[in-house]
C-alpha atoms as a PDB file:
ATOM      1  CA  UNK A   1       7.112 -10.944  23.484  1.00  0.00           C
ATOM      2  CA  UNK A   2      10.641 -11.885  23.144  1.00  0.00           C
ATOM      3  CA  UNK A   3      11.435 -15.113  20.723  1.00  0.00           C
ATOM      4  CA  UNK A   4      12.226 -17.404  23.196  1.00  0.00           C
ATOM      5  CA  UNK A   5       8.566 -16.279  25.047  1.00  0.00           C
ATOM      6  CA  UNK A   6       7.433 -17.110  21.699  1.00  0.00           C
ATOM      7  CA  UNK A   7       9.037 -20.733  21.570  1.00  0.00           C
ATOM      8  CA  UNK A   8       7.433 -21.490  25.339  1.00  0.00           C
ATOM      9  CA  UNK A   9       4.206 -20.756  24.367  1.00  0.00           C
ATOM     10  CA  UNK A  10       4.310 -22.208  21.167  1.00  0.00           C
ATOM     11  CA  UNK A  11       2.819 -25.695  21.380  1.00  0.00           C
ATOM     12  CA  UNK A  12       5.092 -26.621  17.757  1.00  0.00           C
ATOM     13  CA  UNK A  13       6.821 -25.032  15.437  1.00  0.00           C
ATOM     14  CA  UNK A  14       4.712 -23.688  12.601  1.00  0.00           C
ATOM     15  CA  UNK A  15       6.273 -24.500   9.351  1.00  0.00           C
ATOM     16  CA  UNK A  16       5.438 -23.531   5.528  1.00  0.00           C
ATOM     17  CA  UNK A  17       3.484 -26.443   5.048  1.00  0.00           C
ATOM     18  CA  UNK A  18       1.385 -26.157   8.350  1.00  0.00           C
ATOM     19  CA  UNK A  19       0.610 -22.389   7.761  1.00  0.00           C
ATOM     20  CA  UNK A  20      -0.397 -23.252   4.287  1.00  0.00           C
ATOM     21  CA  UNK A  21      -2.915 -25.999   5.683  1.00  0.00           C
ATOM     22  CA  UNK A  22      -4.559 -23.800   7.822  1.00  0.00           C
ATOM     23  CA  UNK A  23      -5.077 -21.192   5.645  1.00  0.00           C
ATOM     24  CA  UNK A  24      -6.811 -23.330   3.285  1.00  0.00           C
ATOM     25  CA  UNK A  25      -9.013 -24.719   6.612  1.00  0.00           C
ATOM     26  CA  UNK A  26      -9.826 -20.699   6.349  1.00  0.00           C
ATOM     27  CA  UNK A  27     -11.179 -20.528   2.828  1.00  0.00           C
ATOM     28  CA  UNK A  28      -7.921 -19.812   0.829  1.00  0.00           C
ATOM     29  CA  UNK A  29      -7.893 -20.879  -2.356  1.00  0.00           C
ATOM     30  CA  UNK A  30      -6.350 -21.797  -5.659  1.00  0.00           C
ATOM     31  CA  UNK A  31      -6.604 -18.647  -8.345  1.00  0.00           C
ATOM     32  CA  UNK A  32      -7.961 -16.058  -5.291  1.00  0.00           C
ATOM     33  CA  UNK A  33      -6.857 -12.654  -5.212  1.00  0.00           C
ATOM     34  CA  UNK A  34      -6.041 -12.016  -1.909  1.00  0.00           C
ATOM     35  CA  UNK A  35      -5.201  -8.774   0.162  1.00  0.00           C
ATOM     36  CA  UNK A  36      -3.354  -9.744   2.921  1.00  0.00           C
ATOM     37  CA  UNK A  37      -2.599  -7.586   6.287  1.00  0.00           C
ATOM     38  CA  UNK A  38      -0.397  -9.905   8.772  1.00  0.00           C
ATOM     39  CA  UNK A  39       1.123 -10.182  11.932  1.00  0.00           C
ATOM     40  CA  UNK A  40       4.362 -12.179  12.387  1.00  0.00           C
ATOM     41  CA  UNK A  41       4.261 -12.203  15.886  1.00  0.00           C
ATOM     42  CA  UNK A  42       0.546 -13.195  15.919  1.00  0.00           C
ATOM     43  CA  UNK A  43       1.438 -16.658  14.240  1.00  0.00           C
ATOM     44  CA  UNK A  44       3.791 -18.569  17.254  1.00  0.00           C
ATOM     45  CA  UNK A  45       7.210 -19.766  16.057  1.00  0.00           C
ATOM     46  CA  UNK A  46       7.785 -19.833  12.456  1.00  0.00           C
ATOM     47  CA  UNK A  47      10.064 -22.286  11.305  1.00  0.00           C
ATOM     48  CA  UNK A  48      11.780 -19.499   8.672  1.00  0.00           C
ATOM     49  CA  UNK A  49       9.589 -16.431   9.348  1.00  0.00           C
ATOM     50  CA  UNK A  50       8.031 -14.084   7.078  1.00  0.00           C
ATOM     51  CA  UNK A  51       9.245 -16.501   4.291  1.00  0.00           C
ATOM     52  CA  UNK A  52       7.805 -19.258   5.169  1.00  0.00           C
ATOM     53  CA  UNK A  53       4.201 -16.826   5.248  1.00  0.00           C
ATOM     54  CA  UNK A  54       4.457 -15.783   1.795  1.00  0.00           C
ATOM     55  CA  UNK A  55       5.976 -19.206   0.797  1.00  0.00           C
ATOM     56  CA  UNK A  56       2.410 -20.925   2.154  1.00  0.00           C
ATOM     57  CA  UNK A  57      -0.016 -17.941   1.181  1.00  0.00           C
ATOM     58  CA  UNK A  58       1.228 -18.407  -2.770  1.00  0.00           C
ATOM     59  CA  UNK A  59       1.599 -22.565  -2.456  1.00  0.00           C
ATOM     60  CA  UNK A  60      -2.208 -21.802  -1.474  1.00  0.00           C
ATOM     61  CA  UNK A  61      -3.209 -19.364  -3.783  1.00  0.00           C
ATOM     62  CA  UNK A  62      -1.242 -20.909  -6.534  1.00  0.00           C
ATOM     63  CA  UNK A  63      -0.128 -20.110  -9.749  1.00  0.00           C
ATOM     64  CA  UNK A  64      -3.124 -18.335 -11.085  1.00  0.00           C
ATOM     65  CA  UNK A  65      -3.980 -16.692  -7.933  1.00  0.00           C
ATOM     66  CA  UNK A  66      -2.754 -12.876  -7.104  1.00  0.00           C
ATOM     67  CA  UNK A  67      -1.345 -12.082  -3.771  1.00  0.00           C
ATOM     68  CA  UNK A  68      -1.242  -8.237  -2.659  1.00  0.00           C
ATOM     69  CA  UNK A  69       0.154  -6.594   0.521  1.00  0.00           C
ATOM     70  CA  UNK A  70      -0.273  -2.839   1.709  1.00  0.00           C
ATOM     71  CA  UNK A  71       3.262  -0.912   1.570  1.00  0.00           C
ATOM     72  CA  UNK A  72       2.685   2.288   2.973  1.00  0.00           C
ATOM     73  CA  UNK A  73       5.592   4.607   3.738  1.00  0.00           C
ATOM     74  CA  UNK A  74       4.044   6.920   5.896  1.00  0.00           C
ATOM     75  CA  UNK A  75       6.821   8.841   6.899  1.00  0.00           C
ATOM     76  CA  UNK A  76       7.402   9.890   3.168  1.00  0.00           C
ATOM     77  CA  UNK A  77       4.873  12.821   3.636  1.00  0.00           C
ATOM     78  CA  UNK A  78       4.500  16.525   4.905  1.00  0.00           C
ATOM     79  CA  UNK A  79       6.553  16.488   8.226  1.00  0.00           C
ATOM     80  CA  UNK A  80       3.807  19.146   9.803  1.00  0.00           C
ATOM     81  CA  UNK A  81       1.113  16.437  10.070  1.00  0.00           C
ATOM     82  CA  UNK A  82       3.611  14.028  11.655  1.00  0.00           C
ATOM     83  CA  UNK A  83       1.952  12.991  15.388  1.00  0.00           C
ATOM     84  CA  UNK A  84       4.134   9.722  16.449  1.00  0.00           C
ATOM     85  CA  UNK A  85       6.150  11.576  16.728  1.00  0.00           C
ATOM     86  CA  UNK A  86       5.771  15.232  15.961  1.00  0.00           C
ATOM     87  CA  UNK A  87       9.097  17.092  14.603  1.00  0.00           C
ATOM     88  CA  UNK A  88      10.209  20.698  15.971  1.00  0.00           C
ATOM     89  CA  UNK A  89       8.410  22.679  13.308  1.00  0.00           C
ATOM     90  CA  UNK A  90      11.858  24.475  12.469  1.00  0.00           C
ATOM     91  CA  UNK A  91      12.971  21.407  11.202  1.00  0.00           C
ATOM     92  CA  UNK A  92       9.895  21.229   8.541  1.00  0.00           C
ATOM     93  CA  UNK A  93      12.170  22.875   5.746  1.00  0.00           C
ATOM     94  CA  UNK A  94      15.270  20.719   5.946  1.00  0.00           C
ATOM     95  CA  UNK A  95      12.571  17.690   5.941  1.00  0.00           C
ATOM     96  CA  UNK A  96      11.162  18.794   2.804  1.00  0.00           C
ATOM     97  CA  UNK A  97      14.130  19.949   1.365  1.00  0.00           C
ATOM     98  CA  UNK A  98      16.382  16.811   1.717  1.00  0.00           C
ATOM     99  CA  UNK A  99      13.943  13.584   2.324  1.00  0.00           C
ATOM    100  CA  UNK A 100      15.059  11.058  -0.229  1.00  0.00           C
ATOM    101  CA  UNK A 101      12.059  10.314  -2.898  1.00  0.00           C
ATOM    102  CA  UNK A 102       9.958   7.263  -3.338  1.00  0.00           C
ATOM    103  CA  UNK A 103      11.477   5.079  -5.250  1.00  0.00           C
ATOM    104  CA  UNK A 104       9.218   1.263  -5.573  1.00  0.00           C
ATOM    105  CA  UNK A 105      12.838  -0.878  -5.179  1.00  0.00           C
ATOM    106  CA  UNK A 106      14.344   1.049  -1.588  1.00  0.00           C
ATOM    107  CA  UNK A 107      11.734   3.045   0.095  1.00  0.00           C
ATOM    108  CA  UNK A 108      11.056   0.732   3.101  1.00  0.00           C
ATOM    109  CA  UNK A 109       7.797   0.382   4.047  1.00  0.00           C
ATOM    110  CA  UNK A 110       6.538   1.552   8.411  1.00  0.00           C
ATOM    111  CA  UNK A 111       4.657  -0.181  10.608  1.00  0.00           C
ATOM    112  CA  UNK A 112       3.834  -2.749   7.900  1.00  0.00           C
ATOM    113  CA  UNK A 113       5.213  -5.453  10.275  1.00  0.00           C
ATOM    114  CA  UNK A 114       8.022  -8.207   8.510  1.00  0.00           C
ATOM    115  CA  UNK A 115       5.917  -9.930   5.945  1.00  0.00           C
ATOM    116  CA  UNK A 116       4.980  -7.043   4.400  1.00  0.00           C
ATOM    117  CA  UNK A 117       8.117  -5.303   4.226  1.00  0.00           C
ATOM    118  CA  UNK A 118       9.853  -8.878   2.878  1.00  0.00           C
ATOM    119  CA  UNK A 119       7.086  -8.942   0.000  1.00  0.00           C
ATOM    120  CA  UNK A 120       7.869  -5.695  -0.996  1.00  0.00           C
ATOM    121  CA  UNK A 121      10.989  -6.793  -2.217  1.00  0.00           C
ATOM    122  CA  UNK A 122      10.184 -11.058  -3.474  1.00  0.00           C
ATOM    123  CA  UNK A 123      11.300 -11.645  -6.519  1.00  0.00           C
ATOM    124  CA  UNK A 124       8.446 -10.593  -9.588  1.00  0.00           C
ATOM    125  CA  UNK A 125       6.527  -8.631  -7.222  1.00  0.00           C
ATOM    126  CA  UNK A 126       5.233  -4.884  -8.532  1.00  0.00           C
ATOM    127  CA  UNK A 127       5.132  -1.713  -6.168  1.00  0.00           C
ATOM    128  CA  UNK A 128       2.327   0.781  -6.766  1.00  0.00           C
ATOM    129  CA  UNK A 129       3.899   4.093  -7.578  1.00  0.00           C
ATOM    130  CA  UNK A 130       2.394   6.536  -4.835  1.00  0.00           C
ATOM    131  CA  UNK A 131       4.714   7.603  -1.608  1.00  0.00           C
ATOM    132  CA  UNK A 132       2.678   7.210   0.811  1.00  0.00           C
ATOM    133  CA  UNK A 133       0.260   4.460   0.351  1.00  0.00           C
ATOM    134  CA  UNK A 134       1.353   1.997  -2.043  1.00  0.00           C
ATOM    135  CA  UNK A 135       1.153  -1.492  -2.515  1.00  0.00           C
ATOM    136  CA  UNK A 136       2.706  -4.885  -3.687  1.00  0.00           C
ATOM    137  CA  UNK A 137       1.353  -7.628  -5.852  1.00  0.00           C
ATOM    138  CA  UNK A 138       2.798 -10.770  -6.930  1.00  0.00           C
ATOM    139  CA  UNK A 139       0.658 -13.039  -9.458  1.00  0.00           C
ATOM    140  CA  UNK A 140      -2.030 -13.040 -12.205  1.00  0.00           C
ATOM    141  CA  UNK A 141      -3.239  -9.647 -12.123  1.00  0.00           C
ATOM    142  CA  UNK A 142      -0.310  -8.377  -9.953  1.00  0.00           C
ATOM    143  CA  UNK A 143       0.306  -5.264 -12.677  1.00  0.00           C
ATOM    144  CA  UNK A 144      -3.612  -4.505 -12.777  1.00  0.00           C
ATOM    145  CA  UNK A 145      -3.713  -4.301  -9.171  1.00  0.00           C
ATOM    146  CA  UNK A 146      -0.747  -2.148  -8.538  1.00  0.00           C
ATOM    147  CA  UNK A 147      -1.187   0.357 -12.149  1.00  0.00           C
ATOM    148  CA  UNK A 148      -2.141   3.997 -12.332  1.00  0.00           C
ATOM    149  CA  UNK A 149      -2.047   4.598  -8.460  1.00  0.00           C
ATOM    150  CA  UNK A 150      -3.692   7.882  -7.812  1.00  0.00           C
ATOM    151  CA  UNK A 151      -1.634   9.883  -6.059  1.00  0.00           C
ATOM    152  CA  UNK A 152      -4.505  12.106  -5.245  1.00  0.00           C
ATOM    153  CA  UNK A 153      -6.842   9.510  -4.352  1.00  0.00           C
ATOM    154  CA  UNK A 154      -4.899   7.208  -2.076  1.00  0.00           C
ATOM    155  CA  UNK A 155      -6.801   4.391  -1.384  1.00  0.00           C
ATOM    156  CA  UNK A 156     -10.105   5.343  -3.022  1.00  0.00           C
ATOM    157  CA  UNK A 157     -11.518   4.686  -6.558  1.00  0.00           C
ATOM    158  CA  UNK A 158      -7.585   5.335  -7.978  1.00  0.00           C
ATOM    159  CA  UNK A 159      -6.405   2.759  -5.967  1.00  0.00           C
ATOM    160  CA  UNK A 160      -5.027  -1.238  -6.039  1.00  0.00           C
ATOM    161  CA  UNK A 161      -7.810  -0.833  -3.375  1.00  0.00           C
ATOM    162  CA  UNK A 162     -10.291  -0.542  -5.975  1.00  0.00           C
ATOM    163  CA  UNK A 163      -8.546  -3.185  -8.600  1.00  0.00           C
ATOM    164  CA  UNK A 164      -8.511  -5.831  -5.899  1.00  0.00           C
ATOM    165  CA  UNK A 165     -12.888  -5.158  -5.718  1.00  0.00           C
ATOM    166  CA  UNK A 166     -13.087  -4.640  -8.809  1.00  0.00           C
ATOM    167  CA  UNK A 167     -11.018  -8.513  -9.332  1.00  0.00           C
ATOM    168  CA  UNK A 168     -14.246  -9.931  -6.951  1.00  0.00           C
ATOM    169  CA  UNK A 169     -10.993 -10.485  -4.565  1.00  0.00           C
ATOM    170  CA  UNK A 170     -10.671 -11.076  -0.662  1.00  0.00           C
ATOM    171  CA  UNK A 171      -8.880  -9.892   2.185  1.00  0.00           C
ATOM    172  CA  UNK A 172      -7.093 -11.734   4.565  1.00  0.00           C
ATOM    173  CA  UNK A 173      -6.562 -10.515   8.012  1.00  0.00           C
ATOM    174  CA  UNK A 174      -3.730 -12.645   9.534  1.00  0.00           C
ATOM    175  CA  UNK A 175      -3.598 -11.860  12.875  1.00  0.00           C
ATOM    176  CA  UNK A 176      -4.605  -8.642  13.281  1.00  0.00           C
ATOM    177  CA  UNK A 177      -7.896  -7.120  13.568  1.00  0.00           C
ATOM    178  CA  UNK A 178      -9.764  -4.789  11.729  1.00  0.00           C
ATOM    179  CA  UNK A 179      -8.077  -2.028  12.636  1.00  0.00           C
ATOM    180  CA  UNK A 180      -5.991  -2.894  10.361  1.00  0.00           C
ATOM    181  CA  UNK A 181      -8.064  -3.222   7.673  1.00  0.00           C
ATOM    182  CA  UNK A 182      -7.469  -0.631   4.693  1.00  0.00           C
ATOM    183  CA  UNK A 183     -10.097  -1.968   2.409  1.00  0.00           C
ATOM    184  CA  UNK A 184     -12.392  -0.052   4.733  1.00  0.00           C
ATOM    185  CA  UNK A 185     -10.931   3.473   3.838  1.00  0.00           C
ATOM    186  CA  UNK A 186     -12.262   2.673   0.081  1.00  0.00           C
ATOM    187  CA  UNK A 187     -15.691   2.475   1.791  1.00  0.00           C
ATOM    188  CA  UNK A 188     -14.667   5.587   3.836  1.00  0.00           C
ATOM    189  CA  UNK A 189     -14.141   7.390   0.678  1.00  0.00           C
ATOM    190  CA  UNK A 190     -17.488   6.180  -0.589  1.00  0.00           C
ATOM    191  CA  UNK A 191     -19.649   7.013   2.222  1.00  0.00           C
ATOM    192  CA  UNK A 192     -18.609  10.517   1.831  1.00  0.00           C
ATOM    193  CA  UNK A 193     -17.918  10.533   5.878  1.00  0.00           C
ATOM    194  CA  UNK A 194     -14.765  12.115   5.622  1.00  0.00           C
ATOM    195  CA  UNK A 195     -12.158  15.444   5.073  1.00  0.00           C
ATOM    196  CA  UNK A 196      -9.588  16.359   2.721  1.00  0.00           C
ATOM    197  CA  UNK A 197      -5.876  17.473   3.608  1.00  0.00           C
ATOM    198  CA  UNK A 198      -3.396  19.358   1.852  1.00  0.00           C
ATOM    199  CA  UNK A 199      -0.277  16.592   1.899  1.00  0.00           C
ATOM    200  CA  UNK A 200       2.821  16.668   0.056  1.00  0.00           C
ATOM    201  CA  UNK A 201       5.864  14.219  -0.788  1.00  0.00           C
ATOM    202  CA  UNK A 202       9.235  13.648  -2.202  1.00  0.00           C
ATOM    203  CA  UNK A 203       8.683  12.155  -5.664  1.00  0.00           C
ATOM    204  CA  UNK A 204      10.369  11.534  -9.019  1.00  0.00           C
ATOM    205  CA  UNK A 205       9.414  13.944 -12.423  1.00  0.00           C
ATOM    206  CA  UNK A 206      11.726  13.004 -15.296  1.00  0.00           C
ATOM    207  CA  UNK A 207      14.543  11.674 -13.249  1.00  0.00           C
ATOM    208  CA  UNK A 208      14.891  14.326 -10.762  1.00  0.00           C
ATOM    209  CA  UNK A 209      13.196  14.742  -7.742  1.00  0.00           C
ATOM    210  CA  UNK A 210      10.885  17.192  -6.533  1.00  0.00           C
ATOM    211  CA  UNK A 211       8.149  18.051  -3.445  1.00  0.00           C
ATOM    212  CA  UNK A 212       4.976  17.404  -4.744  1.00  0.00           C
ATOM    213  CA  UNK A 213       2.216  19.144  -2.827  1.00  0.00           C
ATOM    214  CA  UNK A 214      -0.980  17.270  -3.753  1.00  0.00           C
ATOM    215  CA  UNK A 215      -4.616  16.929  -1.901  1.00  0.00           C
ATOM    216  CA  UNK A 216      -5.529  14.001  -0.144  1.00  0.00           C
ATOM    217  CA  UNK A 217      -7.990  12.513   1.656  1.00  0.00           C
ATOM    218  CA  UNK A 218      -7.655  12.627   5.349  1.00  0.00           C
ATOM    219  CA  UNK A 219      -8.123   8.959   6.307  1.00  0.00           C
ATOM    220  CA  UNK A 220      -9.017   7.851   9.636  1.00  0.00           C
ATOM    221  CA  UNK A 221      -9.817   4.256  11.673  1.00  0.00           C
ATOM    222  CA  UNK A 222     -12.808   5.607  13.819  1.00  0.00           C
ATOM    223  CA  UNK A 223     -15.595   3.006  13.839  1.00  0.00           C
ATOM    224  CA  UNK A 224     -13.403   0.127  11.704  1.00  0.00           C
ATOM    225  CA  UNK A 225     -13.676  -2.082  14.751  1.00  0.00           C
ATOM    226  CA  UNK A 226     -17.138  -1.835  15.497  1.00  0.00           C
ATOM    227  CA  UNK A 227     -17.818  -1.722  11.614  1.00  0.00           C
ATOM    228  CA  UNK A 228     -15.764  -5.345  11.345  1.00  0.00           C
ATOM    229  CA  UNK A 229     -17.329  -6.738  14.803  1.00  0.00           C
ATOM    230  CA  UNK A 230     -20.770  -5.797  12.639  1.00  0.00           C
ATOM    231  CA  UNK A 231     -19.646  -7.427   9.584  1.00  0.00           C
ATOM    232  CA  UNK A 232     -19.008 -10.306  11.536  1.00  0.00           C
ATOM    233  CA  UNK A 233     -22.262 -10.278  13.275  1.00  0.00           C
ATOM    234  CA  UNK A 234     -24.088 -10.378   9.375  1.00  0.00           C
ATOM    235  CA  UNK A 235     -21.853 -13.667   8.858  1.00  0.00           C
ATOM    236  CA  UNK A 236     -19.588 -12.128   6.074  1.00  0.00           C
ATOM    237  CA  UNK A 237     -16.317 -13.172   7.993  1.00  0.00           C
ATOM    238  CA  UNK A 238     -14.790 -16.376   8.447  1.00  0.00           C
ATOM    239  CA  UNK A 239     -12.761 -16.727  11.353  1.00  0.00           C
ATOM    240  CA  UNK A 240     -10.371 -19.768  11.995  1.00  0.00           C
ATOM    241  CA  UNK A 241      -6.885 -20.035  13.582  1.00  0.00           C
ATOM    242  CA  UNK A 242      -3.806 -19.627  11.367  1.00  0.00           C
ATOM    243  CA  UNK A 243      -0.741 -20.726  13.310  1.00  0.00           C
ATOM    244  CA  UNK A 244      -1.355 -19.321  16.934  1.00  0.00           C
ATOM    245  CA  UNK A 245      -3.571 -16.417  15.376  1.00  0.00           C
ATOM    246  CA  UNK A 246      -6.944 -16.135  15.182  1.00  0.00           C
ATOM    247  CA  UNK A 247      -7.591 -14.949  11.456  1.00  0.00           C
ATOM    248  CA  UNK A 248     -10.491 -13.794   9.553  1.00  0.00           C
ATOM    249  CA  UNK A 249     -11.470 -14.032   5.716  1.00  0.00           C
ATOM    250  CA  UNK A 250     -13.920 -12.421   3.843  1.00  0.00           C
ATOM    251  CA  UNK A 251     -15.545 -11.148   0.176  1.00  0.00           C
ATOM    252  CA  UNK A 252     -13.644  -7.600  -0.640  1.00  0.00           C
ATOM    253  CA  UNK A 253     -17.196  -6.421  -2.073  1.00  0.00           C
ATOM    254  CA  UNK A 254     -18.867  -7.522   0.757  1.00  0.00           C
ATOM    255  CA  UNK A 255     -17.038  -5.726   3.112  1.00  0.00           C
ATOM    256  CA  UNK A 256     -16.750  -2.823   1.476  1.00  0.00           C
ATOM    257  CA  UNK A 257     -20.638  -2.623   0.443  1.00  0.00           C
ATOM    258  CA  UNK A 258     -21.504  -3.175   4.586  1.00  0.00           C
ATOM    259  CA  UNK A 259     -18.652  -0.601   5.827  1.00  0.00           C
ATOM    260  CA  UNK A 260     -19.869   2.088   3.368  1.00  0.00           C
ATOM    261  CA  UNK A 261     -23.670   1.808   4.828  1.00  0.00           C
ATOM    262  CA  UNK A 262     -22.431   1.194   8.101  1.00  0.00           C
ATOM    263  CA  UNK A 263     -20.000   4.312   8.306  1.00  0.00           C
ATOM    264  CA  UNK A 264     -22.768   6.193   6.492  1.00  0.00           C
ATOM    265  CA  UNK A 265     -25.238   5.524   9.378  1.00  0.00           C
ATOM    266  CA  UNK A 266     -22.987   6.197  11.917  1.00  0.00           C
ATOM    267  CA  UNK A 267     -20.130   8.696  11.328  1.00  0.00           C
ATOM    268  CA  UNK A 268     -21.078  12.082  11.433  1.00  0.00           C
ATOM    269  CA  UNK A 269     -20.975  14.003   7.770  1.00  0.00           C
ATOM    270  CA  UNK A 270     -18.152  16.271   7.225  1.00  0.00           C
ATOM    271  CA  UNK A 271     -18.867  20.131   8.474  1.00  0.00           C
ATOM    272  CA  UNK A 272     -19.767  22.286   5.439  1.00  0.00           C
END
């Protein structure tokens, strides 16, 4: 949709202050920790885009609250797995050779969407050290969320994944759906429903940088919509429109608890 399809459907402009009453309509509140996947797009006509967003999600949360964002680089990782799109394979040794290494301050984040990839970068906000799936935090416990990211253990028990649980936090989905949702890879990980790949990455040792093979879960989406559509279904998920978006909030332990039974029951255990 291009903006000005945007302004014709939008029925007003949604501002800072209007974002940041809805959300609270939503369950938002004052000291949360929040894990927040967004859409931009999702929201109608911002008045000041992803800004305004992050501008209403902390004048919500507030000053004791914690707000944290996925920042996943995905294309900082072992060129042979790449599907979208694939590389020639001859070009697999130059891409290993030469890719620049993860550095917190300039590697961009992919397919994050705008918010994301502007809260990577606000001002007092800490980037998880891992190249492939890290994430930001701004707020109270912003440096306990975002410490010691496993690099071998992405977004399981090593994770901000597991910090944000562990903080009795929420997640946010702001216009997307659960799909999106990476809190349920943590369940993933804990249903034992899944494979492990050999990845590798440009990273960092003492200043100079080196490819760092490393093992890795191989995460995947399959069931996380029917898994969320369930969740909903058990009443763990409030739904209520944010801007033009229909957006959903719900208990981080909750919804990891129900995915890891849920994906236990119904994906298939990996082949021995």
């Amino acid at each position: 949709m291009t903006e000005a399809q945007t302004i014709e459907a939008a029925p007003a402009p949604r501002t800072r202050v209007s974002l940041a009453a809805d959300l609270s309509q939503l369950g938002v509140t004052r000291g949360m920790t929040l894990l927040v996947h967004s859409s931009l797009s999702s929201l109608g006509w911002v008045c000041g885009g992803p800004v305004a967003v992050i501008e209403a999600l902390l004048d919500v949360l507030g000053p004791d609250g914690t707000l944290a964002m996925p920042a996943h680089s995905g294309d900082l990782s072992d060129p042979g797995y790449w599907e979208n799109p694939p590389v020639p394979q001859d070009w697999w040794p130059v891409i290993r050779e030469t890719m620049p290494a993860f550095d917190p301050a300039r590697t961009p984040t992919r397919g994050m969407g705008r918010i994301a990839e502007l809260f990577r970068t606000w001002p007092g906000a800490i980037r998880s050290n891992h190249p492939v799936d890290s994430f930001a935090a701004l707020g109270k416990h912003a440096a306990v969320v975002t410490s010691n990211h496993s690099l071998e253990d992405s977004l399981g028990a090593g994770s901000p994944l597991q910090r944000v649980y562990d903080l009795d936090g929420y997640v946010l989905l702001l216009g997307v759906g659960f799909d999106s949702n990476t809190c349920f890879h943590l369940a993933e990980v804990r249903s034992g429903r899944y494979t492990h790949i050999h990845q590798g990455a440009p990273v960092f040792v003492d200043g100079r940088r080196v490819w760092r093979a490393y093992r890795n879960v191989d995460y995947q989406m399959d069931g996380f919509v029917e898994c969320g559509a369930a969740l909903e279904a058990a009443g763990k998920v409030r739904t209520c429109p944010v801007g033009s978006s229909t957006s959903r909030l719900f208990p981080m332990r909750q919804g990891v608890d129900f995915a890891e039974r849920w994906l236990t029951e119904h994906r298939s255990p990996p082949a021995a």
